[in-house]
N, C-alpha and C. Protein backbone atom coordinates (compact mmCIF):
# COMPACT_ATOMS: atom_id res chain seq x y z
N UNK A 1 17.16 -105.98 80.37
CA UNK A 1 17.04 -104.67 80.98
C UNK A 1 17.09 -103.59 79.90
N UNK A 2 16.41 -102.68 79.81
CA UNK A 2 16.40 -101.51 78.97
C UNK A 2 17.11 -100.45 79.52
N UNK A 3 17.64 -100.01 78.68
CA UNK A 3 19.12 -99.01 78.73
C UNK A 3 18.51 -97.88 79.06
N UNK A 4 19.06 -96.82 78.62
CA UNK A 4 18.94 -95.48 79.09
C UNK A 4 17.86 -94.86 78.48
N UNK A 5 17.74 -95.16 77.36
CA UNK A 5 16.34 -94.89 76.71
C UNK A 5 14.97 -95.19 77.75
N UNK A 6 15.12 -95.58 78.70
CA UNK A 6 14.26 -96.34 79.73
C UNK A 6 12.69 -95.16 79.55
N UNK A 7 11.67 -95.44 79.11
CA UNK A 7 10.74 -94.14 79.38
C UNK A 7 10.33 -94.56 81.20
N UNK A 8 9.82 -93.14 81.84
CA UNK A 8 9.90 -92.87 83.00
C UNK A 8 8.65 -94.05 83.47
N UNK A 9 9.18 -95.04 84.32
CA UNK A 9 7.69 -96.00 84.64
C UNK A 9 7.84 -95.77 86.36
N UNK A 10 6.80 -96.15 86.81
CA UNK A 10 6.67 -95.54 88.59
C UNK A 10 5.78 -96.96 88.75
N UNK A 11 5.83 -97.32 89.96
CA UNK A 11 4.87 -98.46 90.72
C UNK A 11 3.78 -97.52 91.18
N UNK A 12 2.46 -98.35 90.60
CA UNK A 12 1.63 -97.63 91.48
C UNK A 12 0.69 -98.51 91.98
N UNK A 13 -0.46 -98.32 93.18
CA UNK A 13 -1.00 -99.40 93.80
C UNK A 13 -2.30 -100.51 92.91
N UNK A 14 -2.03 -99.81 91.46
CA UNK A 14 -3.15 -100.20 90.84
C UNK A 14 -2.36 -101.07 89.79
N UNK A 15 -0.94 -100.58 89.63
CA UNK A 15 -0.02 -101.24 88.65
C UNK A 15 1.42 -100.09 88.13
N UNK A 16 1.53 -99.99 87.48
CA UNK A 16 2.46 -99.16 87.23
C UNK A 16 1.79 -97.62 86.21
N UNK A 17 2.58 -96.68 86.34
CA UNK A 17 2.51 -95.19 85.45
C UNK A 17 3.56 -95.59 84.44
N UNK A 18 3.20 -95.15 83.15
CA UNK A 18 3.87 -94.47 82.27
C UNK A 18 4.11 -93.53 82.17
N UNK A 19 5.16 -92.80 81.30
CA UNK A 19 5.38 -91.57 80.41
C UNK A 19 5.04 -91.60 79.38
N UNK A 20 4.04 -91.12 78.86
CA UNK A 20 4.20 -91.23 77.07
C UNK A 20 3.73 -89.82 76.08
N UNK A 21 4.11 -89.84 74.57
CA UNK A 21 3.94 -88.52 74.14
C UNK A 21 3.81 -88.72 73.09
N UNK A 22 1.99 -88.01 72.66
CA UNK A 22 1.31 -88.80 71.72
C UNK A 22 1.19 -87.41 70.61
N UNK A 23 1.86 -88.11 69.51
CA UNK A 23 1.87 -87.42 68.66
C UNK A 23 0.51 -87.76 67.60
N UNK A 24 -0.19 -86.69 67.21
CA UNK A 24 -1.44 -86.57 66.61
C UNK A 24 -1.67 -86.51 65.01
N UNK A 25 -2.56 -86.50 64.57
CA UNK A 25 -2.23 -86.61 63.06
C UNK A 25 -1.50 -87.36 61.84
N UNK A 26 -1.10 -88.10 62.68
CA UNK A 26 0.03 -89.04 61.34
C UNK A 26 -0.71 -90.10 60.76
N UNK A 27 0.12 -90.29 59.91
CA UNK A 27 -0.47 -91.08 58.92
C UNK A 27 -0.67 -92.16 59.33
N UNK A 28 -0.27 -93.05 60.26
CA UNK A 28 0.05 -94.28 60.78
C UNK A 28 -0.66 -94.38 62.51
N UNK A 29 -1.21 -95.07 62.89
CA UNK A 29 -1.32 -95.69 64.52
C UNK A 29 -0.25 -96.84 64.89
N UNK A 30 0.22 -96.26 65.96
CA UNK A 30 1.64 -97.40 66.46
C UNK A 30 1.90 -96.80 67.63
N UNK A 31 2.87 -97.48 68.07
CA UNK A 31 3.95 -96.82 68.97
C UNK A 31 5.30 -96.99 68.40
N UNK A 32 6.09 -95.87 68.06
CA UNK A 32 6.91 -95.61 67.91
C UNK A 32 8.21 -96.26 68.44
N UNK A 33 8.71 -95.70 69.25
CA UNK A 33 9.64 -96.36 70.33
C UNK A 33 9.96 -95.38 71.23
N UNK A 34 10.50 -95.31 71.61
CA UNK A 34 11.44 -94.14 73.51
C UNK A 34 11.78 -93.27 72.63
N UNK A 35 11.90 -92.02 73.28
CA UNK A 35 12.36 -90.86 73.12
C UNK A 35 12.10 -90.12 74.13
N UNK A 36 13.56 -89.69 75.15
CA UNK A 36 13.21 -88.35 76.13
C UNK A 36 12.92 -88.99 77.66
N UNK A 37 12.78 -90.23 77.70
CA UNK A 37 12.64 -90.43 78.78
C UNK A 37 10.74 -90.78 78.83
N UNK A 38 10.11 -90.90 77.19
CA UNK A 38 8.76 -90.98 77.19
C UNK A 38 8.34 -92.56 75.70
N UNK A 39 7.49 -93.17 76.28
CA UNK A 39 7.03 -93.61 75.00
C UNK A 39 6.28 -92.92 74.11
N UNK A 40 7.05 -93.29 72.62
CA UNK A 40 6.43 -92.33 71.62
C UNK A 40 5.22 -93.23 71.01
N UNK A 41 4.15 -92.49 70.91
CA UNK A 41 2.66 -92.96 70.20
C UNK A 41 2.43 -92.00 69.26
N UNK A 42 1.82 -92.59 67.99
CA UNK A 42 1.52 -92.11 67.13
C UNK A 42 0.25 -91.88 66.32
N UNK A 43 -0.91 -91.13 66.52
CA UNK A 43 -2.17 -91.88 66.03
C UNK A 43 -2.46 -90.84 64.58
N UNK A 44 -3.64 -91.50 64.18
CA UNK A 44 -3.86 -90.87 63.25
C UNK A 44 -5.24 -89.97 63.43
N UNK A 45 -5.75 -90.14 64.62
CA UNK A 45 -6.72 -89.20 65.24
C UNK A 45 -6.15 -87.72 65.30
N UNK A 46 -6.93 -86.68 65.24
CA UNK A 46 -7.10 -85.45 65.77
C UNK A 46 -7.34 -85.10 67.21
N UNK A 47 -6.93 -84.39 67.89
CA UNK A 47 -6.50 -83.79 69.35
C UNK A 47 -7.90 -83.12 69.32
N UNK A 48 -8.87 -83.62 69.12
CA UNK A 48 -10.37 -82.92 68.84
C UNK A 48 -11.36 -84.04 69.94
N UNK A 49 -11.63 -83.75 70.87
CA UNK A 49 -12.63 -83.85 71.82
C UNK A 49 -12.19 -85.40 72.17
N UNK A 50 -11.10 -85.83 72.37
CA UNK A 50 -10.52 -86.71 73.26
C UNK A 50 -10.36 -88.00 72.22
N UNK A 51 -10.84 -87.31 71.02
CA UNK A 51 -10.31 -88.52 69.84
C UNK A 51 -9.02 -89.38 69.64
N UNK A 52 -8.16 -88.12 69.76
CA UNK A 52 -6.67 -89.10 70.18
C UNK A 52 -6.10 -89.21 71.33
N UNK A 53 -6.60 -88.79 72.13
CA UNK A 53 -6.69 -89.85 73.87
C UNK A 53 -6.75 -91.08 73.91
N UNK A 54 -7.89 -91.24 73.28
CA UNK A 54 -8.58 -92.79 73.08
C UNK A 54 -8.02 -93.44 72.08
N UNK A 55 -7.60 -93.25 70.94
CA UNK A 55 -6.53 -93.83 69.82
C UNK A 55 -5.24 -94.24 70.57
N UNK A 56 -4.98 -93.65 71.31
CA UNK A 56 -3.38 -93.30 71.91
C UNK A 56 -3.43 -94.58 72.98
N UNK A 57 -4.77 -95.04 73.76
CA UNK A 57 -5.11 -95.56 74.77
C UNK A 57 -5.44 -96.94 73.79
N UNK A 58 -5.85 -97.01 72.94
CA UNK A 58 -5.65 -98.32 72.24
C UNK A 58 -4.92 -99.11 71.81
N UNK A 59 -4.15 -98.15 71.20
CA UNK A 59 -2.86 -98.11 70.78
C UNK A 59 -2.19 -98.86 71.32
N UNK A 60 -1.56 -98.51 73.04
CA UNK A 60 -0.92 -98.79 74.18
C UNK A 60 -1.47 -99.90 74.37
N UNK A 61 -2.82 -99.87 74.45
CA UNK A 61 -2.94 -101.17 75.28
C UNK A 61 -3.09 -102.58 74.36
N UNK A 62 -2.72 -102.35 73.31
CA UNK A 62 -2.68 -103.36 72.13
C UNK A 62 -1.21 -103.98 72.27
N UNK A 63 0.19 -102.79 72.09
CA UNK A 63 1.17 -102.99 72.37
C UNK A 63 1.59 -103.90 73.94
N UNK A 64 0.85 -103.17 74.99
CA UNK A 64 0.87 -104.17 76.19
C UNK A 64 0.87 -105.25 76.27
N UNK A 65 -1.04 -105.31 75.70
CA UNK A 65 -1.03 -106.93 75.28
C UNK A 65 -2.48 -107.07 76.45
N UNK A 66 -3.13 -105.67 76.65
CA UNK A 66 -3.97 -105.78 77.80
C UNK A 66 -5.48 -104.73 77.43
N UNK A 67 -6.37 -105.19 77.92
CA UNK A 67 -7.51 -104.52 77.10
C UNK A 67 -7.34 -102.70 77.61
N UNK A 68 -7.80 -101.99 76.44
CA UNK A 68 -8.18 -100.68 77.49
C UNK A 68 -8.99 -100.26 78.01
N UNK A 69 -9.71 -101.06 78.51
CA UNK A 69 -10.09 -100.33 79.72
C UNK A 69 -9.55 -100.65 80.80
N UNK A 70 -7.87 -101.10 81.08
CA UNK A 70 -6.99 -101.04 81.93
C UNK A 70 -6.37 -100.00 82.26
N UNK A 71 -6.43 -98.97 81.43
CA UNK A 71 -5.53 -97.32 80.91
C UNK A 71 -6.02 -96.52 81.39
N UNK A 72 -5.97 -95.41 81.97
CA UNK A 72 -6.26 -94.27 81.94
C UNK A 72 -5.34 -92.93 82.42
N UNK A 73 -5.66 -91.94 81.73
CA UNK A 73 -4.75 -90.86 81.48
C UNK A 73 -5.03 -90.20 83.03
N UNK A 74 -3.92 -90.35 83.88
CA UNK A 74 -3.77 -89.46 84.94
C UNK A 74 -3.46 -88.26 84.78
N UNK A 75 -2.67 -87.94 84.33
CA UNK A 75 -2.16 -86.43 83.86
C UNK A 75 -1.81 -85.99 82.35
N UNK A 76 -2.33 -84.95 81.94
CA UNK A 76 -1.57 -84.43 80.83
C UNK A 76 -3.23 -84.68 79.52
N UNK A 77 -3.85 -84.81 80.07
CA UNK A 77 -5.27 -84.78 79.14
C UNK A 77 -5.58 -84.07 77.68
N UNK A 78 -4.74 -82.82 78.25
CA UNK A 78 -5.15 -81.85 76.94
C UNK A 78 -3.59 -81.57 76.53
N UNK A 79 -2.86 -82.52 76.60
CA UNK A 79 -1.02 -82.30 76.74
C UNK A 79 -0.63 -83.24 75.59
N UNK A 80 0.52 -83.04 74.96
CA UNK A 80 0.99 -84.20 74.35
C UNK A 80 1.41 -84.99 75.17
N UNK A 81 2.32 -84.52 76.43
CA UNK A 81 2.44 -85.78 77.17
C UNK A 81 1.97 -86.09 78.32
N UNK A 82 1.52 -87.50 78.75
CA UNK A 82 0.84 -87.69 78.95
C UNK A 82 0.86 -88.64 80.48
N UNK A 83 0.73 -88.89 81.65
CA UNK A 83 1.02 -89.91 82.41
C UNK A 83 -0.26 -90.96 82.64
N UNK A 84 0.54 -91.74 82.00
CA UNK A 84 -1.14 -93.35 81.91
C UNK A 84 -0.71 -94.07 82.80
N UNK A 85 -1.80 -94.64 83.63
CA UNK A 85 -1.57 -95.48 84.20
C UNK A 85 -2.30 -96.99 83.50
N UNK A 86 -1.47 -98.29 84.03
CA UNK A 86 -1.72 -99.45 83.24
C UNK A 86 -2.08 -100.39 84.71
N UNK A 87 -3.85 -100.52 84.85
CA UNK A 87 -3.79 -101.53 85.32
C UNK A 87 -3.78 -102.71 84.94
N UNK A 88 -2.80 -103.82 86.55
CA UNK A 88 -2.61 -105.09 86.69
C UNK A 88 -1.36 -105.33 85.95
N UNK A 89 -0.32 -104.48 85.49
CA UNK A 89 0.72 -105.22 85.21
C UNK A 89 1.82 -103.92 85.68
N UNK A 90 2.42 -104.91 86.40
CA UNK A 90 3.95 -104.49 87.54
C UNK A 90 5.22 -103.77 86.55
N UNK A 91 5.53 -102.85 87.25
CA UNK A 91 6.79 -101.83 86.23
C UNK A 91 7.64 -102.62 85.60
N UNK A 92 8.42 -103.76 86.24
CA UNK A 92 9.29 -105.10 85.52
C UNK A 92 8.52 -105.77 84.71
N UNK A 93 7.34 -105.87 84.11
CA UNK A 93 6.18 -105.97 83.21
C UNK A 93 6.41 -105.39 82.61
N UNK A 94 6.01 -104.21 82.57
CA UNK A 94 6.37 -103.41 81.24
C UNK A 94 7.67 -103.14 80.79
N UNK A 95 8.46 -102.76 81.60
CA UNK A 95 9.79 -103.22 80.98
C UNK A 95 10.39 -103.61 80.06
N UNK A 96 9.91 -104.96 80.62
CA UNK A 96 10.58 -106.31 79.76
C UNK A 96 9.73 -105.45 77.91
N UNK A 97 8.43 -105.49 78.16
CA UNK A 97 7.61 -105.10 77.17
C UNK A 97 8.68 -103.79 76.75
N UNK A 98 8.46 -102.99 77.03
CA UNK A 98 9.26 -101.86 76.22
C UNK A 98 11.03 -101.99 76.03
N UNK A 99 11.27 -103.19 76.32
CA UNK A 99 12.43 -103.95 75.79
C UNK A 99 12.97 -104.17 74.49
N UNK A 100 11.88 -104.50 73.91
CA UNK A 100 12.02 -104.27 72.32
C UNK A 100 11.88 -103.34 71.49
N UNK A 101 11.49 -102.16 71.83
CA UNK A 101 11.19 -100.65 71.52
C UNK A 101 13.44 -99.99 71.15
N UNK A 102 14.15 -100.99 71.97
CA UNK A 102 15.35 -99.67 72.62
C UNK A 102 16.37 -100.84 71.22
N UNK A 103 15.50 -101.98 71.01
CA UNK A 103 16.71 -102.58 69.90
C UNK A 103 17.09 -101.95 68.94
């Protein structure tokens, strides 16, 4: 079970929502770990015409373990943060997955 660091996940009928908050420009592509109640992503794309949307969406879905075109950004488009949804895998799915993020 992941502690309090938990980033915000919701059931939804397609699979579960994330929280996440994609930081732009860095030197590195990853995911970070929790912070805030959000998963932290990190790309090395620019916030320039949906470049690091799609970095951010790779990113994730590499870490998942699921192709992206399972992802897509419900809310927060032109936002750092961001609400994705992940189809075909259940909130206790990801979970477990962002389990190793809180060690």
């Amino acid at each position: 079970m992941v502690k309090d660091e938990t980033p915000i996940t919701r059931n939804h009928p397609e699979g579960c929502v994330c929280e996440a908050r994609v930081n732009p420009g860095s030197s590195r592509s990853r995911v970070e770990g929790l912070s805030a109640g959000r998963i932290v992503i990190s790309v090395h794309a620019q916030p320039q015409q949906g470049k690091a949307n799609r970095e951010a969406l790779r990113v994730l879905s590499d870490f998942l373990g699921v192709p992206p075109s399972r992802l897509a950004i419900l809310k927060g488009g032109t936002s750092r943060n961001k609400s994705v949804l992940v189809r075909g895998l259940s909130e206790p799915e990801i979970r477990d997955l962002l389990a190793s993020l809180s060690r």
